[in-house]
N, C-alpha and C. Protein backbone atom coordinates (compact mmCIF):
# COMPACT_ATOMS: atom_id res chain seq x y z
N UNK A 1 0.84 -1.18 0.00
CA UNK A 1 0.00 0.00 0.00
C UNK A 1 0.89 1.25 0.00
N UNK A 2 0.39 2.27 -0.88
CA UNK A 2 1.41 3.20 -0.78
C UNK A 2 0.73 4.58 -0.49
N UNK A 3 1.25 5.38 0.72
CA UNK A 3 1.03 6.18 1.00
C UNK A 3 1.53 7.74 0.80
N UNK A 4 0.56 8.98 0.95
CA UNK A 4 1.48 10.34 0.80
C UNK A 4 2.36 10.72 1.70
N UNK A 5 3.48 11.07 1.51
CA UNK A 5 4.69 12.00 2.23
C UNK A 5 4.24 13.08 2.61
N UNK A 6 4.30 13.72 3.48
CA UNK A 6 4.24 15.01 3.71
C UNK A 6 5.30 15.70 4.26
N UNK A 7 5.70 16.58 3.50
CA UNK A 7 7.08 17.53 4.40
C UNK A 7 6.55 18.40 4.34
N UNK A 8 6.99 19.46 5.33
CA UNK A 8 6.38 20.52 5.74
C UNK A 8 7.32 21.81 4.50
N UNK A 9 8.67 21.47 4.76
CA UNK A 9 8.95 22.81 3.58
C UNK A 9 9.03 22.47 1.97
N UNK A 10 8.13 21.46 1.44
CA UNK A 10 7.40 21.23 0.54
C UNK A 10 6.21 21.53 -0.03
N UNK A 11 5.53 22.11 0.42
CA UNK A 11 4.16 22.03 0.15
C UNK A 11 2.87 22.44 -0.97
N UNK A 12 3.94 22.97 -1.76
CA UNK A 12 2.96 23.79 -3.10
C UNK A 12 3.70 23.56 -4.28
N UNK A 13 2.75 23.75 -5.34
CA UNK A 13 3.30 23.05 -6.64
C UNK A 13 4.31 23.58 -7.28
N UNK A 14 4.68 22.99 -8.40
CA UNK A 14 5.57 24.12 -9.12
C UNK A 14 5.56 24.98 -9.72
N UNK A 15 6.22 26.43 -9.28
CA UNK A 15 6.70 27.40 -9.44
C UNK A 15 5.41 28.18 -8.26
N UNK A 16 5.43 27.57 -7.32
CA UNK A 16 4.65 27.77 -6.20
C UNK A 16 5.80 28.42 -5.49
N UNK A 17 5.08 29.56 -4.10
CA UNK A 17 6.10 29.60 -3.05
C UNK A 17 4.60 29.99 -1.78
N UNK A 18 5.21 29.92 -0.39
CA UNK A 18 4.59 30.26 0.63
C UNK A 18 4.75 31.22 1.06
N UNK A 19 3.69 32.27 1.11
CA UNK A 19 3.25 33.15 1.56
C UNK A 19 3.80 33.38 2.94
N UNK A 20 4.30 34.27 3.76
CA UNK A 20 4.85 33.91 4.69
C UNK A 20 4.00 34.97 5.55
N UNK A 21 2.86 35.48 5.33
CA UNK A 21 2.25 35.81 6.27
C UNK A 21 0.88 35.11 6.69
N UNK A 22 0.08 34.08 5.08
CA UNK A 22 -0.69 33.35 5.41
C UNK A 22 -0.31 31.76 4.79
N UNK A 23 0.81 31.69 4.57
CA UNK A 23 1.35 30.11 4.73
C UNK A 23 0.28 29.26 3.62
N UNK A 24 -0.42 30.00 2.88
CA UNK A 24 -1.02 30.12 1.46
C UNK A 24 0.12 29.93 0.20
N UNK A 25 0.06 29.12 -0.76
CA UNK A 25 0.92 28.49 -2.07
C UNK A 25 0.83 29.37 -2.68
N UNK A 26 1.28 31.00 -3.32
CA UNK A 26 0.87 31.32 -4.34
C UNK A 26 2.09 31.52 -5.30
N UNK A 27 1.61 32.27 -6.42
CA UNK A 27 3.24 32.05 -7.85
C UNK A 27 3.60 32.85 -7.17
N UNK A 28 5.37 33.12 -7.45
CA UNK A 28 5.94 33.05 -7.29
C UNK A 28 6.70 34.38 -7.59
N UNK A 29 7.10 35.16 -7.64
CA UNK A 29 7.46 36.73 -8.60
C UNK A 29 7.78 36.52 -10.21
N UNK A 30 6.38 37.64 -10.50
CA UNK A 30 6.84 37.45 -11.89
C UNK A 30 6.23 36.16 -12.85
N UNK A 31 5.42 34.96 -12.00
CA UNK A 31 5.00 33.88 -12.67
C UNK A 31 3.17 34.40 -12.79
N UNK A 32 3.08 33.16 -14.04
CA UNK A 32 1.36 33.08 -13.90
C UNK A 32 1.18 32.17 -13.26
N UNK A 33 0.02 31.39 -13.21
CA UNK A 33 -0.76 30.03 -12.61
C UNK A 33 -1.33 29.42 -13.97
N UNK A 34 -1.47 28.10 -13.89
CA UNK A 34 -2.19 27.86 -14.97
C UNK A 34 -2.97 26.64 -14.49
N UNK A 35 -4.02 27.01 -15.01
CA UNK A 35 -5.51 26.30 -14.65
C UNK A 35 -5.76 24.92 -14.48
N UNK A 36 -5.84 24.45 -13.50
CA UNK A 36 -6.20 23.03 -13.27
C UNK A 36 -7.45 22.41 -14.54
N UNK A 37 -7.69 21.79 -15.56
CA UNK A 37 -8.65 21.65 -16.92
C UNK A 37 -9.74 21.12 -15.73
N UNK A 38 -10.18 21.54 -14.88
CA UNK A 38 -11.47 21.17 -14.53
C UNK A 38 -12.47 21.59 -14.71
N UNK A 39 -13.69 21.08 -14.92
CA UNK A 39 -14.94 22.49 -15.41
C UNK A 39 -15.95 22.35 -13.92
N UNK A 40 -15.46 23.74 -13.67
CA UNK A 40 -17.02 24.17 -12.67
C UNK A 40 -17.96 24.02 -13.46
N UNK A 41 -19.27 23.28 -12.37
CA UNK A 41 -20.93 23.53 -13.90
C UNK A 41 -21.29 24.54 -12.76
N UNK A 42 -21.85 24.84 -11.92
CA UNK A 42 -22.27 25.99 -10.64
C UNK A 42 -20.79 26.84 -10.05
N UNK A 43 -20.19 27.66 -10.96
CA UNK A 43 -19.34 28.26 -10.19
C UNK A 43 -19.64 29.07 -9.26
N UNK A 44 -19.40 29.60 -8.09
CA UNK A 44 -19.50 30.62 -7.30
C UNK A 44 -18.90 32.06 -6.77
N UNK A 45 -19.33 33.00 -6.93
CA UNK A 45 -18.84 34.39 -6.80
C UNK A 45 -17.12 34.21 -5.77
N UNK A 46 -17.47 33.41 -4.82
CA UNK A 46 -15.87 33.61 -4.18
C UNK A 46 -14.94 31.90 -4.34
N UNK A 47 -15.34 31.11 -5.12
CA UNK A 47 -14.83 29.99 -5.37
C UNK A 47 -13.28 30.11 -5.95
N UNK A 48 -12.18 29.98 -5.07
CA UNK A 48 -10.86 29.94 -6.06
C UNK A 48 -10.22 29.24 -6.61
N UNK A 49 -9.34 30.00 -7.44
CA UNK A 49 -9.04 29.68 -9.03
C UNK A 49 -8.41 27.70 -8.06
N UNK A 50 -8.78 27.19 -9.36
CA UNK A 50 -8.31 25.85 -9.24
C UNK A 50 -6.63 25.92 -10.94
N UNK A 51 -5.89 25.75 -9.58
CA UNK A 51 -4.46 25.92 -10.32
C UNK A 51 -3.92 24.79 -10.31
N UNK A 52 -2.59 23.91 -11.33
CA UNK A 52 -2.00 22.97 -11.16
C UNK A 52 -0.71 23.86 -10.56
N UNK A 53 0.14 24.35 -11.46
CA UNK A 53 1.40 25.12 -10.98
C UNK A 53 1.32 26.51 -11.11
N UNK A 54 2.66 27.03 -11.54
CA UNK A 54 2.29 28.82 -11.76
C UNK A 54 3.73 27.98 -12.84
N UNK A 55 4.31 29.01 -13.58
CA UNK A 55 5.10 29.19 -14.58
C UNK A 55 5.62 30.55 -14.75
N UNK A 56 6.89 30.58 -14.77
CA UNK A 56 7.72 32.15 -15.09
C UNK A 56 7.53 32.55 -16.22
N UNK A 57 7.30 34.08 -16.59
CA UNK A 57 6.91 34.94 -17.46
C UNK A 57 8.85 34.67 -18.57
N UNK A 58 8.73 34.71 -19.28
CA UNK A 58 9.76 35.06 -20.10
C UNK A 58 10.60 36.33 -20.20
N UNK A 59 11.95 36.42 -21.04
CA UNK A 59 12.52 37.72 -20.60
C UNK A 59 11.44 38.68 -21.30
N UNK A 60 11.72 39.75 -20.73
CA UNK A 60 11.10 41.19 -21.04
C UNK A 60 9.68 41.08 -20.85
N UNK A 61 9.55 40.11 -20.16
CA UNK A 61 7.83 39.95 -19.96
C UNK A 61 7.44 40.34 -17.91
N UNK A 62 5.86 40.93 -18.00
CA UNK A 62 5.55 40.88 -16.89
C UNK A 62 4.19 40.13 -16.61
N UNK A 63 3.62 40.49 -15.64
CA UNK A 63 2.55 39.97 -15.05
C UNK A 63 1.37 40.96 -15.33
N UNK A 64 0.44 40.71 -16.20
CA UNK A 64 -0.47 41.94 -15.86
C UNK A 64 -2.40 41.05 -16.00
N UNK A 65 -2.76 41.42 -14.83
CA UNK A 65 -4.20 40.98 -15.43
C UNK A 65 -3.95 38.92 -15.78
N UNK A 66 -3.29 38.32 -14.52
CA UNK A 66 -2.62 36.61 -14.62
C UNK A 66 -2.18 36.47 -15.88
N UNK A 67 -1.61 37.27 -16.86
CA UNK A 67 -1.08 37.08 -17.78
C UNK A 67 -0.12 37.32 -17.64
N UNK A 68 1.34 36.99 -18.84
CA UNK A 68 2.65 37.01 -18.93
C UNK A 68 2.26 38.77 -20.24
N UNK A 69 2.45 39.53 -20.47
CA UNK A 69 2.64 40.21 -21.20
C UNK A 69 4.09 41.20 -21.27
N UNK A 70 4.35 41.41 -22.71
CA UNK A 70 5.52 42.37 -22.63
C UNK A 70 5.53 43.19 -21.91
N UNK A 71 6.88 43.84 -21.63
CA UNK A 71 6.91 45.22 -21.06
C UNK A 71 6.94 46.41 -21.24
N UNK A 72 6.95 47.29 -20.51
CA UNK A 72 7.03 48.47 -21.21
C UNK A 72 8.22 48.83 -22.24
N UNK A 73 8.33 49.07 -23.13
CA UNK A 73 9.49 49.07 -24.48
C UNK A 73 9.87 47.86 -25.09
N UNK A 74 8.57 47.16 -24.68
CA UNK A 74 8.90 46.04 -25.40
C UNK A 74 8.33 45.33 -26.29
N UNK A 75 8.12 44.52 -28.05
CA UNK A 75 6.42 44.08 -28.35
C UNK A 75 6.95 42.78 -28.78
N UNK A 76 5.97 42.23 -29.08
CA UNK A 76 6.04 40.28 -29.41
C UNK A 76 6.52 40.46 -30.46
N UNK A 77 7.67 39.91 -30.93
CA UNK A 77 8.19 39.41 -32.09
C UNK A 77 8.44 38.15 -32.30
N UNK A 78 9.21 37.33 -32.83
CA UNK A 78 9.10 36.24 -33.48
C UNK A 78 9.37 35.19 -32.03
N UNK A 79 10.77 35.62 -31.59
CA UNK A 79 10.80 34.68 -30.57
C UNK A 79 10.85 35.87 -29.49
N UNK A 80 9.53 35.91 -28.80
CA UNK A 80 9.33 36.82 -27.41
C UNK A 80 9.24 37.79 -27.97
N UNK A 81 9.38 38.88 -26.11
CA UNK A 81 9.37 40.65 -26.28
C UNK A 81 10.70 40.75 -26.72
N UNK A 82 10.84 41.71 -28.09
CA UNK A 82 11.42 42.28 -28.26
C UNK A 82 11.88 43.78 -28.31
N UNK A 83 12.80 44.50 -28.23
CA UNK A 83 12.72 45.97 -28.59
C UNK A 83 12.42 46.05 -29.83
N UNK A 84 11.24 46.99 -30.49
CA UNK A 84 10.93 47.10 -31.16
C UNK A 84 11.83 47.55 -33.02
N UNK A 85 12.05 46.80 -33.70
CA UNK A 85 12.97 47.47 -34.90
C UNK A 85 12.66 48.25 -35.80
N UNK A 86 10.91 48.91 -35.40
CA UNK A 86 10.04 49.48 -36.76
C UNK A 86 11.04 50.56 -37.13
N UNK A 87 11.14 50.40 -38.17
CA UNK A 87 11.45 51.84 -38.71
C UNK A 87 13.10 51.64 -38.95
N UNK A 88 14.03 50.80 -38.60
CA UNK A 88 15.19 50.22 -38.33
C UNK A 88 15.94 50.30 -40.06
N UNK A 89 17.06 50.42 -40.50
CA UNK A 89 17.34 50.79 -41.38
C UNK A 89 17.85 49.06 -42.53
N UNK A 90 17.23 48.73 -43.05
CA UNK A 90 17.50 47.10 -43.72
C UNK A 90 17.53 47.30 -45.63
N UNK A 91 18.63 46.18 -45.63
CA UNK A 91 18.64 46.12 -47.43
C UNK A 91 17.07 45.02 -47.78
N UNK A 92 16.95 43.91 -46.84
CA UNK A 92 16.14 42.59 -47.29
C UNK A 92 15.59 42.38 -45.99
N UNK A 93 14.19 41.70 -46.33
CA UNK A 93 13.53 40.87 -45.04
C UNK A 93 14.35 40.13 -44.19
N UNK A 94 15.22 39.93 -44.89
CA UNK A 94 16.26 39.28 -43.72
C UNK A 94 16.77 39.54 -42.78
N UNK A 95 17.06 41.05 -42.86
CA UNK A 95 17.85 41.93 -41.92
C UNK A 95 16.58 42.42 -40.64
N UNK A 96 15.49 41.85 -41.41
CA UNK A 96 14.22 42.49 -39.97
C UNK A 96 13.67 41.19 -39.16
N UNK A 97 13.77 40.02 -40.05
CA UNK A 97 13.55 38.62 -39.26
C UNK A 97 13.25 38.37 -37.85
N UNK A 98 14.42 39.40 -36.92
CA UNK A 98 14.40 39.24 -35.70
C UNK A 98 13.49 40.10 -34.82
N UNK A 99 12.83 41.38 -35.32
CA UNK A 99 12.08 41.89 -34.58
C UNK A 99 11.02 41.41 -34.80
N UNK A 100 9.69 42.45 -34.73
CA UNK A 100 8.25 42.74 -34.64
C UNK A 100 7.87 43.64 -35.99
N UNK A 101 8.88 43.91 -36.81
CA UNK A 101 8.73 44.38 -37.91
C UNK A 101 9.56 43.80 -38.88
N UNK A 102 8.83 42.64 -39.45
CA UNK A 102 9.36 41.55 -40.70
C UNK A 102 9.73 42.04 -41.39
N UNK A 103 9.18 43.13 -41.85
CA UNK A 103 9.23 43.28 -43.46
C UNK A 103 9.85 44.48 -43.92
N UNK A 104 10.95 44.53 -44.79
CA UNK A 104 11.42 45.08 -45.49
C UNK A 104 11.35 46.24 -46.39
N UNK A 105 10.83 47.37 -46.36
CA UNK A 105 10.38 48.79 -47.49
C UNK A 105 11.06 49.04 -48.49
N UNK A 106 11.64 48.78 -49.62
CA UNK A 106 12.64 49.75 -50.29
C UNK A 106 11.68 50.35 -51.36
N UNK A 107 12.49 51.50 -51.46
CA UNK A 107 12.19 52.57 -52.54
C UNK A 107 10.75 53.52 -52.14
N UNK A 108 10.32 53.95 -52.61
CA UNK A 108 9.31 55.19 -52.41
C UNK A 108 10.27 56.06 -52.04
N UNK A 109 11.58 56.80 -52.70
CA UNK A 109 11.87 57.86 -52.51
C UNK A 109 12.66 57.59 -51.36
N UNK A 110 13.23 56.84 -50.72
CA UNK A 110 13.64 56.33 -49.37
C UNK A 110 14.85 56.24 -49.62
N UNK A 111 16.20 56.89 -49.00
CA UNK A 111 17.86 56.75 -49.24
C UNK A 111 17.61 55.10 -48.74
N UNK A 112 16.81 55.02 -48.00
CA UNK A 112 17.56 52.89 -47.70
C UNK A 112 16.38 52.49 -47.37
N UNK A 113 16.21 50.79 -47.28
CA UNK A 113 14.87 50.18 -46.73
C UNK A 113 14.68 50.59 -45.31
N UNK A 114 13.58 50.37 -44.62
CA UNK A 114 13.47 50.32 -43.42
C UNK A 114 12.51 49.21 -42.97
N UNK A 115 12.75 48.48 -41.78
CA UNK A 115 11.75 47.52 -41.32
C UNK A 115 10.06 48.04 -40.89
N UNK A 116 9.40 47.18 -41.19
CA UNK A 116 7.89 47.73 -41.19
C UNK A 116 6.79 46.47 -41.06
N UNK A 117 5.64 46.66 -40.95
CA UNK A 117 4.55 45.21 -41.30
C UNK A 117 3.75 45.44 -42.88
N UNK A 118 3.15 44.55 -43.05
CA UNK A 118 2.65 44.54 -44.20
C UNK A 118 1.09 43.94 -44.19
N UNK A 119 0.31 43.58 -44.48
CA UNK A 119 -1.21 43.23 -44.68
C UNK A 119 -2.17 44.35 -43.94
N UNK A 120 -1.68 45.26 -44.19
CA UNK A 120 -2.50 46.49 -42.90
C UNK A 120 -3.99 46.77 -44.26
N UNK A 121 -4.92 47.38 -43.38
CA UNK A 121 -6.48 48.25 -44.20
C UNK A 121 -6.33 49.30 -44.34
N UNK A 122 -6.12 49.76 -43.05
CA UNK A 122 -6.46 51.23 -42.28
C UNK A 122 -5.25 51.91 -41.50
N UNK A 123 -4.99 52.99 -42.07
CA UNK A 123 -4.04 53.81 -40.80
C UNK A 123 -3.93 53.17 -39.20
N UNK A 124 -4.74 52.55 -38.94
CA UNK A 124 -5.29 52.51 -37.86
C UNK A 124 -4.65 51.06 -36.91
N UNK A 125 -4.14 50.37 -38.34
CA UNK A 125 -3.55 48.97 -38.10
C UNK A 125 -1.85 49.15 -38.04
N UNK A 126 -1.43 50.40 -38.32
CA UNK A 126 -0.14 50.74 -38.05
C UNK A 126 0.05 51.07 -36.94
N UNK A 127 1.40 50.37 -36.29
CA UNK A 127 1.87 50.75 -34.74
C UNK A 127 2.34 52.22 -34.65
N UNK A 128 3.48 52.58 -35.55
CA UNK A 128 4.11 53.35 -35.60
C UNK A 128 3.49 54.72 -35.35
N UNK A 129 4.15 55.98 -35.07
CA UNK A 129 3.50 57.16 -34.62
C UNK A 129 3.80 57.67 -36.27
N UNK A 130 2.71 58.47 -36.61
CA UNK A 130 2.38 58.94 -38.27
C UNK A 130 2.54 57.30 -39.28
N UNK A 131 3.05 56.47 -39.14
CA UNK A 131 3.00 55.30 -39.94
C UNK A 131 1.50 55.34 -40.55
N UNK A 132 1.58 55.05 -41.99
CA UNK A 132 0.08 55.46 -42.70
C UNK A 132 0.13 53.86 -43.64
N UNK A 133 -0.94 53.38 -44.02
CA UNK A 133 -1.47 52.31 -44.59
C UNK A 133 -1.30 52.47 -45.76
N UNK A 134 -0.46 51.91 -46.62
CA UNK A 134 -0.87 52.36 -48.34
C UNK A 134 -0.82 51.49 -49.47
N UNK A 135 -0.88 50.94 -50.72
CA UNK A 135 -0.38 50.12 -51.19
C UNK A 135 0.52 50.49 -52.06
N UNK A 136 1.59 48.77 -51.64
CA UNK A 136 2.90 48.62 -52.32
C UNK A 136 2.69 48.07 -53.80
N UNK A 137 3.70 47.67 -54.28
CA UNK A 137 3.65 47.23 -55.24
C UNK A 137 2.76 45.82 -55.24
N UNK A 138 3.36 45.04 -54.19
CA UNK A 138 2.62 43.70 -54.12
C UNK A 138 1.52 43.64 -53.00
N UNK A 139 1.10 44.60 -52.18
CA UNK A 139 0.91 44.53 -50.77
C UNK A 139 0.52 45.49 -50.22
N UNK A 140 -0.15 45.82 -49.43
CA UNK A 140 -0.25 47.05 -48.37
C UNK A 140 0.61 47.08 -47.33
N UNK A 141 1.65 47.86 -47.05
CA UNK A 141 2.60 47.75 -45.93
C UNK A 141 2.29 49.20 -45.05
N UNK A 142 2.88 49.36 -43.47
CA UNK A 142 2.81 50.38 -43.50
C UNK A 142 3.80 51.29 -43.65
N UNK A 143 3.82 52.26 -43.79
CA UNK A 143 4.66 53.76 -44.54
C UNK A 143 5.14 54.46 -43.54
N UNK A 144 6.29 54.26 -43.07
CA UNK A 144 7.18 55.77 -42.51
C UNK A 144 6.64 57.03 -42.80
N UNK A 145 6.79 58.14 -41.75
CA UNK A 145 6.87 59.19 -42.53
C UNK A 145 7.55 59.83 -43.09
N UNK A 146 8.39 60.89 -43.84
CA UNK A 146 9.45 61.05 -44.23
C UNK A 146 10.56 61.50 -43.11
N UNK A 147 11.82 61.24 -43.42
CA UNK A 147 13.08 61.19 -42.44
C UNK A 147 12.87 62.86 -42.03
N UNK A 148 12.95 63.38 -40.97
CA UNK A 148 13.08 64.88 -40.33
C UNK A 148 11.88 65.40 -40.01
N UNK A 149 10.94 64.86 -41.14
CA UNK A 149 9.95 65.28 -40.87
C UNK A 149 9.35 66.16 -39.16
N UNK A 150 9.02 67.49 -39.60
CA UNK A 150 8.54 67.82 -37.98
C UNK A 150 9.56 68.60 -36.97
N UNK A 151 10.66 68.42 -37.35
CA UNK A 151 11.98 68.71 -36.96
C UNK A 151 12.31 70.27 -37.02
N UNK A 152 12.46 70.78 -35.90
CA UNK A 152 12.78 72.28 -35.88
C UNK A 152 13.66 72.51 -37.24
N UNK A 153 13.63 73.85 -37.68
CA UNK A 153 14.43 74.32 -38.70
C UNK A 153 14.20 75.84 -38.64
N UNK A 154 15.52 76.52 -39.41
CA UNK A 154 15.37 78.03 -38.89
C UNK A 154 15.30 78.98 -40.64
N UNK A 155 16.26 78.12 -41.55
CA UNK A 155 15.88 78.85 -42.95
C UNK A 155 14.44 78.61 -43.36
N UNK A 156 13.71 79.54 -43.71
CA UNK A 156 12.72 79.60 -44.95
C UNK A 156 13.03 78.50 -45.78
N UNK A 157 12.00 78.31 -46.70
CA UNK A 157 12.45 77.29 -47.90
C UNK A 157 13.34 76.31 -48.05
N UNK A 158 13.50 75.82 -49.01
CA UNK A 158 14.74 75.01 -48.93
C UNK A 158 15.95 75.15 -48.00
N UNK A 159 15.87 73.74 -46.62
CA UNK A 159 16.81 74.11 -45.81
C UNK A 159 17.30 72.66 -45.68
N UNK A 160 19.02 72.81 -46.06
CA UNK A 160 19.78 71.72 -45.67
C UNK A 160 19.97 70.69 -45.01
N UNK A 161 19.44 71.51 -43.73
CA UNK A 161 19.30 70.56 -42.39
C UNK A 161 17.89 69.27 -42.43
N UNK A 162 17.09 69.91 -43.01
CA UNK A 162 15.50 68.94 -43.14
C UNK A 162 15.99 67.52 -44.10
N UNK A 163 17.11 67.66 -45.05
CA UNK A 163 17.13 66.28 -45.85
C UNK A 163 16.20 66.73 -46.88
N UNK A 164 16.02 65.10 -47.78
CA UNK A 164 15.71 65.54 -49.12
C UNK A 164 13.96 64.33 -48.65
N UNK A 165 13.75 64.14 -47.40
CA UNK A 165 12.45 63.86 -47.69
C UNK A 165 11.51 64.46 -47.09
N UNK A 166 11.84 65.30 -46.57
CA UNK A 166 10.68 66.48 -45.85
C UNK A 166 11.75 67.86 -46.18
N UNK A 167 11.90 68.56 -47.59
CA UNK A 167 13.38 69.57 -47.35
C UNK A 167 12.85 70.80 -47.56
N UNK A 168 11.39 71.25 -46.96
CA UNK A 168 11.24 72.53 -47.18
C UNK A 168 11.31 73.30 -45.47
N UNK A 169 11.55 74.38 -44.87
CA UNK A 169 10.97 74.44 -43.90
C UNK A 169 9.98 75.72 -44.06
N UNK A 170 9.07 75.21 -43.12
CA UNK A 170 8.07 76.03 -43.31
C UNK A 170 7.15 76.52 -42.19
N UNK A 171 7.06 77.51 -41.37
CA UNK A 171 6.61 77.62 -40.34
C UNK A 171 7.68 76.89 -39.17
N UNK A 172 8.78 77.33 -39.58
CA UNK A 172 9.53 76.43 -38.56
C UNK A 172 10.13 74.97 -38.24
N UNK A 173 9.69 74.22 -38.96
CA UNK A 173 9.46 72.92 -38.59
C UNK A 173 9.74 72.12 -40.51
N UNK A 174 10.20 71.26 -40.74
CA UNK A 174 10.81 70.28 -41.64
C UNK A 174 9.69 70.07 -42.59
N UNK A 175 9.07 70.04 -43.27
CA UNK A 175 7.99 69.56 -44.41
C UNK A 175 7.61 69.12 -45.38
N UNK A 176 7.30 68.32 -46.06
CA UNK A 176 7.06 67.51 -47.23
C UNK A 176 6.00 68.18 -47.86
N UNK A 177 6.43 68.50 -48.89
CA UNK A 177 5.51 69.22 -50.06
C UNK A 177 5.25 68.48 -51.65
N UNK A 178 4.21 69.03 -52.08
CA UNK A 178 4.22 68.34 -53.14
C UNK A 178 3.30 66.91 -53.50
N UNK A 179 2.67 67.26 -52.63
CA UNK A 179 1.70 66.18 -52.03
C UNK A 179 0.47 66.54 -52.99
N UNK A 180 -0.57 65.00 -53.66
CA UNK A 180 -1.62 65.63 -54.63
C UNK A 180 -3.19 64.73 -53.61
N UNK A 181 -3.08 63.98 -51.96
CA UNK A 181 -4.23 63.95 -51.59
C UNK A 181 -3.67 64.04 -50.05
N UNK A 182 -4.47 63.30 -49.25
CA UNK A 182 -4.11 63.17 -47.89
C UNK A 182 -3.31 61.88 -48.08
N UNK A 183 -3.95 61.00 -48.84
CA UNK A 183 -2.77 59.22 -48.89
C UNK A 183 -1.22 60.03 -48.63
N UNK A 184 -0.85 61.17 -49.48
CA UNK A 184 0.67 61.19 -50.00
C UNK A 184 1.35 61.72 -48.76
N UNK A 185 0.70 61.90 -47.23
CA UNK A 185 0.76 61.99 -46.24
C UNK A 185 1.08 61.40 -45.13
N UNK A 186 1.96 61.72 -44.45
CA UNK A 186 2.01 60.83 -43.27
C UNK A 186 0.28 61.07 -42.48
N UNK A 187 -0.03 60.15 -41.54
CA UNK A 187 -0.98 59.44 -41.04
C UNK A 187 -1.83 60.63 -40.37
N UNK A 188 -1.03 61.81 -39.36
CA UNK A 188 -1.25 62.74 -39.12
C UNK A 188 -1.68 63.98 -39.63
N UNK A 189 -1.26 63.85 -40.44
CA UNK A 189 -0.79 64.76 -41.13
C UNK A 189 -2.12 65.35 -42.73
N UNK A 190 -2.53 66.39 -43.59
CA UNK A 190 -3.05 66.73 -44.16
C UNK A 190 -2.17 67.68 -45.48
N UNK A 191 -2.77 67.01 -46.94
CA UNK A 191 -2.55 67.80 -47.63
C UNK A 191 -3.09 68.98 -47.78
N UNK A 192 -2.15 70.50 -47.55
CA UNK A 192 -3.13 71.33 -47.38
C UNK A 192 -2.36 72.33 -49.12
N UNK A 193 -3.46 72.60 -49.74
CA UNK A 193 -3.64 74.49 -50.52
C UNK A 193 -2.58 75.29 -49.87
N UNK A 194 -1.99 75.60 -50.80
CA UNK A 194 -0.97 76.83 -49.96
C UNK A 194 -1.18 78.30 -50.76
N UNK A 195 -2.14 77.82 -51.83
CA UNK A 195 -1.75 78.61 -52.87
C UNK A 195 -2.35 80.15 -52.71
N UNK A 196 -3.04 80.26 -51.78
CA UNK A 196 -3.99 81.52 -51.17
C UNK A 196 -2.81 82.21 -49.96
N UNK A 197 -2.38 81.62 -49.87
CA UNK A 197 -0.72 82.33 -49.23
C UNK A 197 0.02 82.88 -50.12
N UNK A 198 0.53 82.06 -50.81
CA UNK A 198 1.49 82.70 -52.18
C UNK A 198 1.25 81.70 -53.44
N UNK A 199 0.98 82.38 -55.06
CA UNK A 199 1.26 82.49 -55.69
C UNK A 199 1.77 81.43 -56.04
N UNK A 200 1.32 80.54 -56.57
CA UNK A 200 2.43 78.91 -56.90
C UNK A 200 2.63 78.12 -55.80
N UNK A 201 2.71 78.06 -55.05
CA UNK A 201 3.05 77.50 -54.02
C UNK A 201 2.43 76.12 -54.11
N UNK A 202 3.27 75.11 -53.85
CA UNK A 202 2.95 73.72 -54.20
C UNK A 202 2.19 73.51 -52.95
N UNK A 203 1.26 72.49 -52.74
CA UNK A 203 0.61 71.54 -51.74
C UNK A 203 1.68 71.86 -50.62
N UNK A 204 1.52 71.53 -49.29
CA UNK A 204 2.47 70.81 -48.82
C UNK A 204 1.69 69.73 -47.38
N UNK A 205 2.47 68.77 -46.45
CA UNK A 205 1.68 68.05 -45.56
C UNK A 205 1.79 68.75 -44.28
N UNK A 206 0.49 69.18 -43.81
CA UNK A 206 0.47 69.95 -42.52
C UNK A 206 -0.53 68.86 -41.44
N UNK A 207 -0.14 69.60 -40.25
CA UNK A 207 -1.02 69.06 -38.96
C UNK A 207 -2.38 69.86 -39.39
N UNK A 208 -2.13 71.13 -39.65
CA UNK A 208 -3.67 71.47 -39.16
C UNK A 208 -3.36 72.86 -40.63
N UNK A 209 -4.18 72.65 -41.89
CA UNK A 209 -3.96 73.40 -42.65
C UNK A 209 -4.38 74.70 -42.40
N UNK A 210 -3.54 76.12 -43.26
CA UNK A 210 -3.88 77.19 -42.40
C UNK A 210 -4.96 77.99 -43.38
């Protein structure tokens, strides 16, 4: 006949520890619990959780709501939280493999690729801050906004410092002009009429047209 052992500094499952003010099993820092597969049919308002063990969260991961979730500066990529690579400078999908942004951009006017996602609808499915939805050649990916973009600047017009993908300044600040809807826009951003200001004046992409 075989009977249970009991030791006293044993007593809770794995990745269990004791509570040392009510001598209660709970996880452990940093772990979840995971659910004993039993089904309540009458559960009850204070009935507790029926657990087998608890399990440690992974790196860059925390506890939120009995879940393991990333952390702050951190998002799911292929294997775990990663620091994020959107926007990261790549020749091929290869070079983005390791983050949360697979996929590869080249060309649209871009000195180099940059890492990004791809199957997006809506502005709305892009992580990135101004990142806009558009279609690629093969695909809808989402879109950077242009490099400087937004970026203090002190010459009028054509200014050095802005680069050649936002290179006007205008009101201060870095700008992309030349724009023929809102698409040709970062996400924020609006094609606005300039031409009731001056005389020719091409489109350009504003926050809030004047």
């Amino acid at each position: 006949m075989s009977a249970c052992i009991y030791h006293a500094d044993d007593v809770c499952s794995s990745g269990e520890v004791q509570d040392p003010a009510t001598d209660a099993c709970v996880c452990a820092p940093n772990s979840v619990p995971v659910k004993r597969p039993i089904t309540v049919l009458v559960p009850q308002p204070r009935d507790p959780t029926l657990i087998s063990m608890c399990v440690p969260c992974g790196a860059n991961e925390q506890v939120v709501g009995g879940a393991c979730v990333c952390a702050q500066g951190f998002v799911k990529g292929r294997d775990g939280c990663v620091v994020t690579n959107l926007g990261a400078t790549c020749g091929s999908d290869q070079d983005c493999l390791d983050g949360d942004a697979t996929h590869c951009q080249v060309g649209g006017g871009t000195t180099a690729g940059y890492c990004t996602t791809i199957g997006c609808t809506a502005n709305q499915d892009c992580t990135g801050a101004n990142y806009a939805c558009v279609m690629g050649a093969s695909d809808r990916y989402c879109r950077r906004p242009p490099l400087n973009e937004g970026n203090d600047c002190a010459a009028q017009g054509l200014d050095p410092t802005c680069g050649a993908e936002a290179p006007v300044c205008l009101l201060g600040h870095c700008t992309f002009i030349g724009c023929a809807t809102d698409a040709d826009c970062s996400s924020a951003r609006k094609c606005c009429d300039l031409s009731h200001l001056q005389a020719g004046a091409p489109p350009a992409c504003l926050e809030t047209c004047l």
